[in-house]
Protein backbone atom coordinates (compact mmCIF):
# COMPACT_ATOMS: atom_id res chain seq x y z
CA UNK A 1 -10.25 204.54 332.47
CA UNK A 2 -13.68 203.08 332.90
CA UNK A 3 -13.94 199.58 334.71
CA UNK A 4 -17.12 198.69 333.37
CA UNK A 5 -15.18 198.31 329.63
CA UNK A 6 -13.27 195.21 328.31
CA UNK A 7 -10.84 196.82 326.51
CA UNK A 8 -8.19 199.56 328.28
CA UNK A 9 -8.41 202.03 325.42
CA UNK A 10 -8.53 205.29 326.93
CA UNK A 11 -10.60 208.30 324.93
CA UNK A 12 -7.39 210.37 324.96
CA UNK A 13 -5.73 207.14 322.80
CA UNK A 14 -9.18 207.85 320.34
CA UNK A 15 -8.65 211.42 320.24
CA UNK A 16 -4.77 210.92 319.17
CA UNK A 17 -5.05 208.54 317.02
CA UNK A 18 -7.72 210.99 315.29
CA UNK A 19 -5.59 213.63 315.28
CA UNK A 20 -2.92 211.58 313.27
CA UNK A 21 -5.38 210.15 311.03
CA UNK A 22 -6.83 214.20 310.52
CA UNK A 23 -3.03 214.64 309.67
CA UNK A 24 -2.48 211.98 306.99
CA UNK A 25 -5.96 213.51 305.12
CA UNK A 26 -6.88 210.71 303.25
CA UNK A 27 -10.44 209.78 300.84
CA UNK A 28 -13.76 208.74 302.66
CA UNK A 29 -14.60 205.25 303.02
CA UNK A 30 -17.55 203.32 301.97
CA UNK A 31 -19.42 205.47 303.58
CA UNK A 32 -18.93 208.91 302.14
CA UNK A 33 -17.93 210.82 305.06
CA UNK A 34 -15.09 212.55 304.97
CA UNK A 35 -12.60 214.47 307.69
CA UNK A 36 -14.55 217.03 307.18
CA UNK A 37 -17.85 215.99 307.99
CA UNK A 38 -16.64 213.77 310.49
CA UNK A 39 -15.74 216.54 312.42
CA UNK A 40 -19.30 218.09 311.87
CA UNK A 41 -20.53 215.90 314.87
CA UNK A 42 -16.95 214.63 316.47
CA UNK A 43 -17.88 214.52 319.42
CA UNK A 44 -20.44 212.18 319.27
CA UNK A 45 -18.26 210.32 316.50
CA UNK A 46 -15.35 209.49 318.71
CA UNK A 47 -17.06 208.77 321.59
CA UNK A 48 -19.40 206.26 319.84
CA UNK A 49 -15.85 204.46 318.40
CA UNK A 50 -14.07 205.01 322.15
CA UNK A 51 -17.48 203.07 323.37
CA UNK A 52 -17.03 200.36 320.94
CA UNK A 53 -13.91 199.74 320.71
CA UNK A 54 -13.82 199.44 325.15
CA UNK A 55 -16.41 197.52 325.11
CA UNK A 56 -14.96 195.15 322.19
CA UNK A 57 -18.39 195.76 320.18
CA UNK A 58 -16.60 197.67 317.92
CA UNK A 59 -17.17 196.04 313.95
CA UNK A 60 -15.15 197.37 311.43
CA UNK A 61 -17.01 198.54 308.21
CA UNK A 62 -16.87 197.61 304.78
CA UNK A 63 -13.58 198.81 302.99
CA UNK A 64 -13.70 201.15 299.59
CA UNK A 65 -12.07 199.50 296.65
CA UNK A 66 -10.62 202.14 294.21
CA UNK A 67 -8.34 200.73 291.44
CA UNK A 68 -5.30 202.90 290.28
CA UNK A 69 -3.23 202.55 287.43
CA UNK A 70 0.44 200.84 287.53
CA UNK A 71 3.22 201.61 286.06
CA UNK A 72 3.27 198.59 283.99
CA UNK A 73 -0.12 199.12 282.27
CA UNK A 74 -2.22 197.24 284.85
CA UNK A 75 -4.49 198.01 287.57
CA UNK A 76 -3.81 197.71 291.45
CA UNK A 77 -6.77 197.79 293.91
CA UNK A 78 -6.93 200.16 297.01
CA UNK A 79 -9.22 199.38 299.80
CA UNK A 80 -10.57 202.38 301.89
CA UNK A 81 -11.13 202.31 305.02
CA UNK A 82 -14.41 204.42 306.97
CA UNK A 83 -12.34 207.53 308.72
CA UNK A 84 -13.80 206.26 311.68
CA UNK A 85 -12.12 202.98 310.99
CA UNK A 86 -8.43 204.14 310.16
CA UNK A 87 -8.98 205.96 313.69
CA UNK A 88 -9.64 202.45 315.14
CA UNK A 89 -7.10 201.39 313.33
CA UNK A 90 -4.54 203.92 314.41
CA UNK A 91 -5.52 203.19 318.18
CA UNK A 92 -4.59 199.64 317.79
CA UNK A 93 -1.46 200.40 316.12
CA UNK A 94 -0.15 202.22 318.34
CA UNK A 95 -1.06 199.52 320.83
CA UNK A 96 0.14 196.92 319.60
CA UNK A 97 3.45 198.53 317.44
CA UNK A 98 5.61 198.86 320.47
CA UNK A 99 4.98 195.57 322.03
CA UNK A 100 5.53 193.55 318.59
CA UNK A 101 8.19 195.89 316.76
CA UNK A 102 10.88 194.13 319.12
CA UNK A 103 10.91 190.71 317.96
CA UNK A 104 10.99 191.25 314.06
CA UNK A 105 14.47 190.63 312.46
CA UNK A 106 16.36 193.66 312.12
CA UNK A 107 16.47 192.69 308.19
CA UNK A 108 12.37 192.53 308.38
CA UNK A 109 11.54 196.29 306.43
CA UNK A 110 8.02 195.70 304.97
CA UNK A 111 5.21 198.20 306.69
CA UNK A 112 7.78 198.63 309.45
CA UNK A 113 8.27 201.90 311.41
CA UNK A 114 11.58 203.98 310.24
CA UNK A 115 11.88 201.20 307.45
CA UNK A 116 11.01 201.34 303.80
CA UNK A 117 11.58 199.36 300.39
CA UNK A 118 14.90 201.83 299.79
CA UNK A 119 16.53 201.07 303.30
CA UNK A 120 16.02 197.79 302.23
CA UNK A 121 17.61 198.26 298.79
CA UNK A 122 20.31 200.06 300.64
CA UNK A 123 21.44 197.26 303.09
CA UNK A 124 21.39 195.18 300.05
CA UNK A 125 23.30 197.01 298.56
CA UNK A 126 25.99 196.82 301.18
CA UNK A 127 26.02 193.41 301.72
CA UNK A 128 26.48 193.05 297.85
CA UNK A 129 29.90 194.13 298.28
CA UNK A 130 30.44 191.44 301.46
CA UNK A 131 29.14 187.94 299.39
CA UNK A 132 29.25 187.27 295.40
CA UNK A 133 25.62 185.79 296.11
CA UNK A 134 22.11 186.93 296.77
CA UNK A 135 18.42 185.70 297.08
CA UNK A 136 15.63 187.36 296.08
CA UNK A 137 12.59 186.02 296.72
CA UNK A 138 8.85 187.04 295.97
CA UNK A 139 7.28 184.44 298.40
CA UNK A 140 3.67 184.97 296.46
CA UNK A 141 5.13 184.26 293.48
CA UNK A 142 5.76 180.66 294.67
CA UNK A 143 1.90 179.77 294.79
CA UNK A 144 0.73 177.79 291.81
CA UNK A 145 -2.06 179.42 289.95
CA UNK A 146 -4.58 176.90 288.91
């Protein structure tokens, strides 16, 4: 670990979280460049993000949008993030997951770890069978549209 840097982000953090990201594939960014020819100079690429990120210079880039049709007939958009960005990314997630994941409500399943919409469905489920009641709420649907 250097001393000079601000940040304790170690280059074997950059090159894991890399190696995860090279895992998921994924599109380029805004930028065009893909796995692929990130890995043409990678080197260079991850220690320029390791650098930045340290030294808390690090900016992230614009994101893609891509829109994608829905089920329904309408359009959802997708932002993209740089590769070298979902590698940032990745580093701080796997920072910060393990010190946060413990004080969200066991009943908390959105973008959680080991948790998705059909566990959630699931413990409904279950708990349908307990009370003759339940809430469903779409919080964003609350805000008034002016």
């Amino acid at each position: 670990m250097d001393k000079a840097k601000s940040f304790s982000i170690s280059k074997h953090m950059v090159w894991e979280a890399y190696l995860r990201v090279k895992a998921n594939k994924g599109a380029a960014g805004v930028d065009e460049i893909s796995i692929d020819r990130f890995e043409e100079q990678l080197k260079d690429n991850l220690y320029k993000l390791w650098n930045r990120m340290s030294s808390g210079s690090y900016m992230p880039p614009p994101v893609r949008a891509v829109t994608i049709p829905k089920a329904n007939g309408g359009e959802r958009t997708l932002g993209i993030p740089t590769v070298a960005d979902r590698i940032a990314q990745m580093v701080v997630t796997k920072q910060l997951e393990p010190r946060v994941e413990p004080h969200f409500h066991p009943d908390s399943y959105g973008y959680r770890p080991g948790k998705s919409a059909l566990d959630a469905v699931a413990t409904a489920r279950q708990r349908c069978w307990k009370s003759d009641w339940v809430i469903d709420l779409d919080i964003k649907g609350f805000i008034r549209q002016s």
